[in-house]
C-alpha atoms as a PDB file:
ATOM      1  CA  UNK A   1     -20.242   0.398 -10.167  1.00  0.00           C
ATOM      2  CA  UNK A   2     -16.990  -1.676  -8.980  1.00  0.00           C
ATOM      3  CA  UNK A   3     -15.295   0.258 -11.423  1.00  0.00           C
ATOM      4  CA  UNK A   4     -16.022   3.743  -9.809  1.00  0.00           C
ATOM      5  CA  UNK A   5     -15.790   2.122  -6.520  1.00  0.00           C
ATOM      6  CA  UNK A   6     -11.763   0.704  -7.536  1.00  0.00           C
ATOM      7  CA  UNK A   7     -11.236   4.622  -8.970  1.00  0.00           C
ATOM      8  CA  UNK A   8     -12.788   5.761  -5.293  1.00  0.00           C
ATOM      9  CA  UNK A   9     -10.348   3.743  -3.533  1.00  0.00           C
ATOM     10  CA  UNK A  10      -7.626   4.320  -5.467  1.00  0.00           C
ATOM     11  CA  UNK A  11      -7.861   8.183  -5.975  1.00  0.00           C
ATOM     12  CA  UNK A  12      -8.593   8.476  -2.034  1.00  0.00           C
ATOM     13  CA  UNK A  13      -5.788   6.238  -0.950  1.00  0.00           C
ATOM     14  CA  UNK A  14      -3.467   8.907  -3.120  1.00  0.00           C
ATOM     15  CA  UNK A  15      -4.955  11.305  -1.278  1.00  0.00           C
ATOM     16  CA  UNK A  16      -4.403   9.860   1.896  1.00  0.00           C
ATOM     17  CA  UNK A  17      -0.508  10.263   1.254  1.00  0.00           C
ATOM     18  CA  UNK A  18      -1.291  14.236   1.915  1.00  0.00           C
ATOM     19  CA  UNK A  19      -2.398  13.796   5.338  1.00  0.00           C
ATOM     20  CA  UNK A  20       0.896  13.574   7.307  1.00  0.00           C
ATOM     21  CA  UNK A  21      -0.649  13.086  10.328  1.00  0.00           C
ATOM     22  CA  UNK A  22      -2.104   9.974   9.880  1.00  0.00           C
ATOM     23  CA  UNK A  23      -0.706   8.193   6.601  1.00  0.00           C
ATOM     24  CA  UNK A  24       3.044   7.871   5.616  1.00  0.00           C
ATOM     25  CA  UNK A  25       3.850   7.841   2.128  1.00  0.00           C
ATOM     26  CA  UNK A  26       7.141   7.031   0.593  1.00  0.00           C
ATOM     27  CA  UNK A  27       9.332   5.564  -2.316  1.00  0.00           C
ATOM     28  CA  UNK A  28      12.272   4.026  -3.036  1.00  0.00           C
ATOM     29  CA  UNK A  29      14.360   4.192  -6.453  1.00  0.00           C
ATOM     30  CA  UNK A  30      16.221   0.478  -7.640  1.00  0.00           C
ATOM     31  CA  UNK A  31      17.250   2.398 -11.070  1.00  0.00           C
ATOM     32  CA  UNK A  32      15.226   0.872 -13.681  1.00  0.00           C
ATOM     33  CA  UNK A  33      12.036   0.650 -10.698  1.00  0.00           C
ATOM     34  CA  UNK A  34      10.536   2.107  -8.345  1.00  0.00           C
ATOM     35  CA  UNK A  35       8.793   1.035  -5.362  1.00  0.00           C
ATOM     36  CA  UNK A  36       6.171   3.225  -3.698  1.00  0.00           C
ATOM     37  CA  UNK A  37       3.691   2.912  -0.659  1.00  0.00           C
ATOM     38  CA  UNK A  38       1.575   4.309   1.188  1.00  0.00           C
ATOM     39  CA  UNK A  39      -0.177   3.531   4.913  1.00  0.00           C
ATOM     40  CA  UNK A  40      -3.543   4.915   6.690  1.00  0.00           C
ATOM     41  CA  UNK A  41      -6.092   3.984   8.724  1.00  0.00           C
ATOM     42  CA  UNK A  42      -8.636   1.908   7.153  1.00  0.00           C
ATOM     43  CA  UNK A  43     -11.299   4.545   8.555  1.00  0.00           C
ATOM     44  CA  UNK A  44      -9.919   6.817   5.672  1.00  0.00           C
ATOM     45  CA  UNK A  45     -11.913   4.638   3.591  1.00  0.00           C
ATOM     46  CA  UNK A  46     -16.020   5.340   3.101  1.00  0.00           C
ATOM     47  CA  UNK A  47     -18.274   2.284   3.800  1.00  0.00           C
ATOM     48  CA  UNK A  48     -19.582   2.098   0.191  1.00  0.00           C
ATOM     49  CA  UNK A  49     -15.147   1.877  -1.098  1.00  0.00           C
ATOM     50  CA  UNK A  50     -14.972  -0.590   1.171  1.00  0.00           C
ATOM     51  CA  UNK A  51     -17.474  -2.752   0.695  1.00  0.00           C
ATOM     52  CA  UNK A  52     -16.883  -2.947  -2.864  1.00  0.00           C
ATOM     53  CA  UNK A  53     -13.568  -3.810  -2.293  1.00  0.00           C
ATOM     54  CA  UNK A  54     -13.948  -6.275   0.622  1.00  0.00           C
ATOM     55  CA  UNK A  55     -12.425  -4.248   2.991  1.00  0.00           C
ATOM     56  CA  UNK A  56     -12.893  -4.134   6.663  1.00  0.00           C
ATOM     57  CA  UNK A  57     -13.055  -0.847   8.473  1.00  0.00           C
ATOM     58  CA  UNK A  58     -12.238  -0.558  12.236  1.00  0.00           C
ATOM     59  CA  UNK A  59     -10.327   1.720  13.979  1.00  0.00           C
ATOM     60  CA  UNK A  60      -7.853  -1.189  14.339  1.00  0.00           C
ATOM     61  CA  UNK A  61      -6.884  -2.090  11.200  1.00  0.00           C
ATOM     62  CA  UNK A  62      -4.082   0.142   8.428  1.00  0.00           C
ATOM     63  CA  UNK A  63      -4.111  -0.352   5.134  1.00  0.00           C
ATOM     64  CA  UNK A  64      -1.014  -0.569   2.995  1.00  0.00           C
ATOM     65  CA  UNK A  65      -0.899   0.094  -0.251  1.00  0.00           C
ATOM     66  CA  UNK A  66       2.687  -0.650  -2.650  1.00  0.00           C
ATOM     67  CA  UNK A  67       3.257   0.096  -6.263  1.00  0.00           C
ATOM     68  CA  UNK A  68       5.698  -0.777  -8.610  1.00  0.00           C
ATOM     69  CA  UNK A  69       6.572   1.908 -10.865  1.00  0.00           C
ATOM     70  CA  UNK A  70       8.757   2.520 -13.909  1.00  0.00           C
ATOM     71  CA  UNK A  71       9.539   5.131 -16.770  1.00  0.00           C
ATOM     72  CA  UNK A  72       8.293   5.221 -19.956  1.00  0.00           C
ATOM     73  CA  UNK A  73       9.841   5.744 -23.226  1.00  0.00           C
ATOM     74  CA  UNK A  74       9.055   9.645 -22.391  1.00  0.00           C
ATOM     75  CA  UNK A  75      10.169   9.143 -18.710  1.00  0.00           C
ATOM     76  CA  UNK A  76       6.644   9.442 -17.274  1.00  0.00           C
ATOM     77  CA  UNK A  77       6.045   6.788 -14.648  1.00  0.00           C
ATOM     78  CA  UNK A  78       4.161   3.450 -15.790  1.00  0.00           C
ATOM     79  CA  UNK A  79       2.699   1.310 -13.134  1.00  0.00           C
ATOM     80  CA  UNK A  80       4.320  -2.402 -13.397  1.00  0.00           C
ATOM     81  CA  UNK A  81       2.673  -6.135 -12.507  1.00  0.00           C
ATOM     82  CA  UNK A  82       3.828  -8.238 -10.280  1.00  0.00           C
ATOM     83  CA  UNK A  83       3.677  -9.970  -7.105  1.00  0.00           C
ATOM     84  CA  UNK A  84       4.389  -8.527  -3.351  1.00  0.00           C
ATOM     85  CA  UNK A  85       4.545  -9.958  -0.313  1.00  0.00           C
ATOM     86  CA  UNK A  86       5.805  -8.861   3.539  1.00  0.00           C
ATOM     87  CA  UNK A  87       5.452  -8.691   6.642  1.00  0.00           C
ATOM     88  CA  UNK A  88       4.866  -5.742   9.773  1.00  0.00           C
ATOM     89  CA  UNK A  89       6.409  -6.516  12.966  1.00  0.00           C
ATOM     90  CA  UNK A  90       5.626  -4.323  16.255  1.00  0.00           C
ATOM     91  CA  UNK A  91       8.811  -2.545  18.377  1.00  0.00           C
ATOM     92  CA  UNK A  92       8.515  -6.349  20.464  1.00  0.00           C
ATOM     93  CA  UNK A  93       9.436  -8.203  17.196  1.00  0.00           C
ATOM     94  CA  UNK A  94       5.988 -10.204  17.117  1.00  0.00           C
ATOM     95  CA  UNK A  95       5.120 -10.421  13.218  1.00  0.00           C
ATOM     96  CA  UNK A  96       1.960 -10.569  11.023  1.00  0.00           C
ATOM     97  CA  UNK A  97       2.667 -11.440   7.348  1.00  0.00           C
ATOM     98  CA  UNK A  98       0.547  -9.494   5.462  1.00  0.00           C
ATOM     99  CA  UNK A  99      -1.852 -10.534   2.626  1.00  0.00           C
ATOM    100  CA  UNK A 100      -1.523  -8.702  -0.882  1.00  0.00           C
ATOM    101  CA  UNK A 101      -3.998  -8.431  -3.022  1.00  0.00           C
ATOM    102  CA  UNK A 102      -3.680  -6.922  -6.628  1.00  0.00           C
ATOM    103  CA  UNK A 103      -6.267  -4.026  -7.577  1.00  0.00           C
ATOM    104  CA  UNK A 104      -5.705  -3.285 -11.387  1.00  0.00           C
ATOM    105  CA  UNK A 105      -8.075   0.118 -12.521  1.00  0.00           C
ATOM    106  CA  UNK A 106      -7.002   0.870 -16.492  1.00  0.00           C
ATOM    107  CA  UNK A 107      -3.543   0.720 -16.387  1.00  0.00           C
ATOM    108  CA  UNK A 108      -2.580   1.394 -13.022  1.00  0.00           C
ATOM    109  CA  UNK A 109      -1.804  -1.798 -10.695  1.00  0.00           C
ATOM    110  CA  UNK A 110      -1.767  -1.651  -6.672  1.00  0.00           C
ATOM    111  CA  UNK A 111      -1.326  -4.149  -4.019  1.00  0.00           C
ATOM    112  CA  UNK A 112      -3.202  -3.910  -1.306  1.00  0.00           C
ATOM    113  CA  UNK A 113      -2.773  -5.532   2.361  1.00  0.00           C
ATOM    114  CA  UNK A 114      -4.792  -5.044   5.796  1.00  0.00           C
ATOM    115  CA  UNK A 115      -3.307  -5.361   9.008  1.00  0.00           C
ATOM    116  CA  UNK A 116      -3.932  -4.779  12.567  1.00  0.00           C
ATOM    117  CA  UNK A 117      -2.717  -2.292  15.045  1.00  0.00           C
ATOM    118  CA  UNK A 118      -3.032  -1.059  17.937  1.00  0.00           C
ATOM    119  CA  UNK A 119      -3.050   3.075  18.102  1.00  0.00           C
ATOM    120  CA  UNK A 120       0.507   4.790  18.392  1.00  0.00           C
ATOM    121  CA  UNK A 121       2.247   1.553  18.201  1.00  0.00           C
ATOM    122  CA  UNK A 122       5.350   1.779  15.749  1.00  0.00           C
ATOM    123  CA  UNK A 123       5.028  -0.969  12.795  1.00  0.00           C
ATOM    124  CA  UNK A 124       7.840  -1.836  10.766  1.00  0.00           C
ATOM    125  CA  UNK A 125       7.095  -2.742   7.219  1.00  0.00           C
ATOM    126  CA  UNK A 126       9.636  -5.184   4.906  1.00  0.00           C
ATOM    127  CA  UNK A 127       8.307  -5.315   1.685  1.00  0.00           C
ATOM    128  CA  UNK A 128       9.085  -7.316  -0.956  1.00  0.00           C
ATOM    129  CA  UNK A 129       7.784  -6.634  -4.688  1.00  0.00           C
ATOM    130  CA  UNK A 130       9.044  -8.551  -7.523  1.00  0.00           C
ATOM    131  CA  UNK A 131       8.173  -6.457 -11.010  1.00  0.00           C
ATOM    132  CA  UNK A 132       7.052  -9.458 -13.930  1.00  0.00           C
ATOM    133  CA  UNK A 133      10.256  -9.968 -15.875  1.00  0.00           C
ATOM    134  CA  UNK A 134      12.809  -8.743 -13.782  1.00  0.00           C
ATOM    135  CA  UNK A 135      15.189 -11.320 -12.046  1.00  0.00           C
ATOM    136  CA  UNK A 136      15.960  -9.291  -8.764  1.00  0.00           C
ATOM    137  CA  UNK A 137      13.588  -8.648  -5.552  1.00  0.00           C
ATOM    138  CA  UNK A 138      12.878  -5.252  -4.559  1.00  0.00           C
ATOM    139  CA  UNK A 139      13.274  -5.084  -1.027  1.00  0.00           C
ATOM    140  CA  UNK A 140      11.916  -1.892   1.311  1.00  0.00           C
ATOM    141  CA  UNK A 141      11.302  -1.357   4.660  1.00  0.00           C
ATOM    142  CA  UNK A 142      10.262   1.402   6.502  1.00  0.00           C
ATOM    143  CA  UNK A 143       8.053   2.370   9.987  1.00  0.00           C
ATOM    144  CA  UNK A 144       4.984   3.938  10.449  1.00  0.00           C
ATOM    145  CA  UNK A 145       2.502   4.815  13.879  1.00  0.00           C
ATOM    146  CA  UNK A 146      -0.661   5.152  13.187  1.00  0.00           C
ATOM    147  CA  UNK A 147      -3.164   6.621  15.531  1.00  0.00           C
ATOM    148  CA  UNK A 148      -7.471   6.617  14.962  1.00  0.00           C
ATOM    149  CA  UNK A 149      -9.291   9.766  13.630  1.00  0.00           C
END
């Protein structure tokens, strides 16, 4: 049951990265890694995903979701462990660090934060993820306004 609700969550926040309107989606390449994440409305979630998942829903908390990502032997992308951490400021500089937590369904890992705003407000996102075994941080930042459905 948790499993199907983790492959719920997962497969719809994926999903989410379709709907340019409300979620932002991106990457960033560091050669041997990559870093990707995406950011919706919790809303996009159903009640039963969250739940499982001990996630709130309210139209005033995003989600953010980060990956870690490399090639295998083949060059097909391999989710990689780790830890990440940040912090979202608003355009006023006030900032919320954010609280990671890691969701691992099969072989796929995700880190997964909740975090409250306020609709049309611009957040900026700094991001750090820190693949197991490599001695470098992965730094990304980016900006996202989210607005409710």
């Amino acid at each position: 049951m948790i499993i199907r609700s983790v492959t719920s969550f997962i497969a719809l926040a994926f999903g989410m990265m379709l709907i340019a309107s409300q979620s932002h989606a991106g990457e960033k390449d560091f050669g041997k890694y990559q870093v990707h994440w995406s950011v919706y409305p919790s809303t996009f979630l159903t009640p039963e995903v969250a739940q499982a998942n001990n996630l709130q829903r309210s139209k005033s908390i995003g989600i953010v979701n980060i990956s870690i990502m490399t090639s295998d032997e083949y060059g097909q992308p391999r989710p990689v462990s780790g830890q990440v951490e940040g912090q979202v400021s608003n355009d006023i500089q006030q900032v919320d660090f954010l609280a990671f937590r890691r969701i691992q369904e099969g072989d796929a890992v995700y880190f997964i934060a909740q975090y409250q705003y306020r609709p049309g407000d611009l957040r900026t996102f700094n991001i750090t993820a820190r693949p197991i075994g490599h001695p470098q941080d992965l730094k990304v930042r980016f900006a996202h306004t989210l607005f409710n459905d």
